[in-house]
C-alpha atoms as a PDB file:
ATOM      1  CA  UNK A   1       0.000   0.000   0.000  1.00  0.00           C
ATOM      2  CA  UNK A   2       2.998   2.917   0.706  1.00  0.00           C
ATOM      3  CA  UNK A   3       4.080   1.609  -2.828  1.00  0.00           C
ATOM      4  CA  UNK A   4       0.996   2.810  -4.454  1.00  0.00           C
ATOM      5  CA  UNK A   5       0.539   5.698  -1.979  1.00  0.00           C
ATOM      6  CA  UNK A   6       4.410   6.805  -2.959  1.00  0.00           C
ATOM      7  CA  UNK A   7       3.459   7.204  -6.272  1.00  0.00           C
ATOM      8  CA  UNK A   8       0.349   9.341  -5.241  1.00  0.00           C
ATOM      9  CA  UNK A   9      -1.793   7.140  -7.391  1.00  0.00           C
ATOM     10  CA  UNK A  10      -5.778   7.523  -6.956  1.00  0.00           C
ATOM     11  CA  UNK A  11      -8.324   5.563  -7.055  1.00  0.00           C
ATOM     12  CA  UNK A  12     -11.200   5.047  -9.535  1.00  0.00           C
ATOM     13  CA  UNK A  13     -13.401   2.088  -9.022  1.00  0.00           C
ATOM     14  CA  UNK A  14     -16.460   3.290  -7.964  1.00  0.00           C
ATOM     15  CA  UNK A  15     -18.032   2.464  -4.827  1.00  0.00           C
ATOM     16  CA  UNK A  16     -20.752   0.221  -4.505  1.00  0.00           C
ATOM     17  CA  UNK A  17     -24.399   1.851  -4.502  1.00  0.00           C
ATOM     18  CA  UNK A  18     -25.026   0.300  -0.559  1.00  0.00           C
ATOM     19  CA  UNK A  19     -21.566   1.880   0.628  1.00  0.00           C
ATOM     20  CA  UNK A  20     -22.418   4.386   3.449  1.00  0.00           C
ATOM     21  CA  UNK A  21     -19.691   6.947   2.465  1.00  0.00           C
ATOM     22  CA  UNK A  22     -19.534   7.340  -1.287  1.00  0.00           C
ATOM     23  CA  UNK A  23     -16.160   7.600  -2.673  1.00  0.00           C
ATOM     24  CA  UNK A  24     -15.331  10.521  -4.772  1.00  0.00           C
ATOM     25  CA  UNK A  25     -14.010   9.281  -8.449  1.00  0.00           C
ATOM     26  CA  UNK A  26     -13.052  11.441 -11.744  1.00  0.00           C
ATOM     27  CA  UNK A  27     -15.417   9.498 -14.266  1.00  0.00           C
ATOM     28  CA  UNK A  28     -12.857  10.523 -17.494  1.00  0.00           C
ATOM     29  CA  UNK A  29      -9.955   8.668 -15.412  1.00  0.00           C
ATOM     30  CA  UNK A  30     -12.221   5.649 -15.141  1.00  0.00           C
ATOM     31  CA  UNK A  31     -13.510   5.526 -18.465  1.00  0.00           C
ATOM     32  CA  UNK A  32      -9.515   5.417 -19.443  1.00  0.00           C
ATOM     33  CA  UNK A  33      -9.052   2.383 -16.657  1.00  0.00           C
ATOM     34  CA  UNK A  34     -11.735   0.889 -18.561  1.00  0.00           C
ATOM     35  CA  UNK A  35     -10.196   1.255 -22.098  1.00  0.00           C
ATOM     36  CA  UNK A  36      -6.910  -0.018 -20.459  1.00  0.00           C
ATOM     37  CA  UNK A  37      -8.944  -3.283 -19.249  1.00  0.00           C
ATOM     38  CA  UNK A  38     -10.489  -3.997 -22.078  1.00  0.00           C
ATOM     39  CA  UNK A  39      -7.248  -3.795 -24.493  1.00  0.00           C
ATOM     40  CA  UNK A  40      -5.491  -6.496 -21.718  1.00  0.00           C
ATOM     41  CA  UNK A  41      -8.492  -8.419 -22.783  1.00  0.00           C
ATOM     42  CA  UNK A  42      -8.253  -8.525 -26.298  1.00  0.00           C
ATOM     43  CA  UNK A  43      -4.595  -8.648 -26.163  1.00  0.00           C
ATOM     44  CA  UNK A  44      -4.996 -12.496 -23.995  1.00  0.00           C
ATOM     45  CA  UNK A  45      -7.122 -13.372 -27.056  1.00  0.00           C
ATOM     46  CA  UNK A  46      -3.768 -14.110 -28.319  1.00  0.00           C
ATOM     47  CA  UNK A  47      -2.643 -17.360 -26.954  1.00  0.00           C
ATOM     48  CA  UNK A  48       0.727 -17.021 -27.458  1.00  0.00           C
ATOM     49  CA  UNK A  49       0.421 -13.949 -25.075  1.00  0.00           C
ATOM     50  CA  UNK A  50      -1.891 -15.443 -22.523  1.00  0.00           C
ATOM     51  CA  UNK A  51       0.312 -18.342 -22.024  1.00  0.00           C
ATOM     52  CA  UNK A  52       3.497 -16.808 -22.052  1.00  0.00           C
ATOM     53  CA  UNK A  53       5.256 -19.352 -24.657  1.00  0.00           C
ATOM     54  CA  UNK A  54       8.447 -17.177 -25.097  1.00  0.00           C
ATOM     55  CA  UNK A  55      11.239 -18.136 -23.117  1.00  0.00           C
ATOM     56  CA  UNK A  56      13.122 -14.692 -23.199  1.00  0.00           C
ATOM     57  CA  UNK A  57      11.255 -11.724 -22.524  1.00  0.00           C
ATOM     58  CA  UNK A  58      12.963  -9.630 -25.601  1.00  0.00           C
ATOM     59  CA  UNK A  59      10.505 -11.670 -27.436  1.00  0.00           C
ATOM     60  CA  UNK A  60       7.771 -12.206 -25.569  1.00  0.00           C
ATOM     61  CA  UNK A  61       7.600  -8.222 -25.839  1.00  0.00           C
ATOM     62  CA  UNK A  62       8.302  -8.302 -29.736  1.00  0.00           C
ATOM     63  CA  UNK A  63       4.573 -10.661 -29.980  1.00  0.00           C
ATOM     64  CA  UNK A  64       2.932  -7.879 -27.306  1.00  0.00           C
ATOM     65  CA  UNK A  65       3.985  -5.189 -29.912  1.00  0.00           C
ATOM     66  CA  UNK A  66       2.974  -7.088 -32.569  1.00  0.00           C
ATOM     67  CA  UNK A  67      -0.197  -8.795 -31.238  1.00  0.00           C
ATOM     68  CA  UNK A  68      -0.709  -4.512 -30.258  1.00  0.00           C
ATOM     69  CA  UNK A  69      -0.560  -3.433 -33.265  1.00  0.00           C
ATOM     70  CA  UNK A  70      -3.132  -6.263 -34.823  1.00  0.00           C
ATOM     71  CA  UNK A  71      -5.709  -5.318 -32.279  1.00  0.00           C
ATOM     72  CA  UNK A  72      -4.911  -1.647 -33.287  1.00  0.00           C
ATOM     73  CA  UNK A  73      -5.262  -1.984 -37.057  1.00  0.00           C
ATOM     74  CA  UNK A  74      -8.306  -3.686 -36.691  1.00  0.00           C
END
C-alpha cells in the first residue's frame, strides 16, 4: 500500500451503490481504466500472449507489440 501511496496514485473504481460513504471518483480517469482493461483483454485473445510461450522476454515483448498493433489496425 505505501508503494501505491508513494506514487500518489488515486483511485477510480467506484463504490458500490449500498456503501455508506460514497467515494469521490473522476469518471474521465475511469472511463480510461476501462479502455486499459479492455485492451489487456483482447490482447490475452492471443494465446501465445496469454500463455506466455516465449522463453526470453525480448521476445515475448516483440509478440505484445505485434499482437498490439493487430488489435490496433483492426
Amino acid at each position: 500500500m505505501s508503494f501505491i501511496e508513494a506514487q500518489e496514485a488515486e483511485a477510480v473504481i467506484p463504490s458500490k451503490r449500498n456503501r455508506k460513504v460514497q467515494r469521490e471518483i473522476d469518471l474521465n480517469l475511469y472511463k480510461d481504466r476501462n479502455k486499459i482493461e479492455r485492451f489487456f483483454g483482447r490482447l490475452k485473445h492471443y494465446r501465445r500472449v496469454a500463455t506466455r510461450y516465449e522463453k526470453t522476454a525480448r521476445n515475448y515483448m516483440a509478440f505484445v507489440y505485434l499482437a498490439s498493433t493487430m488489435i490496433w489496425l483492426l
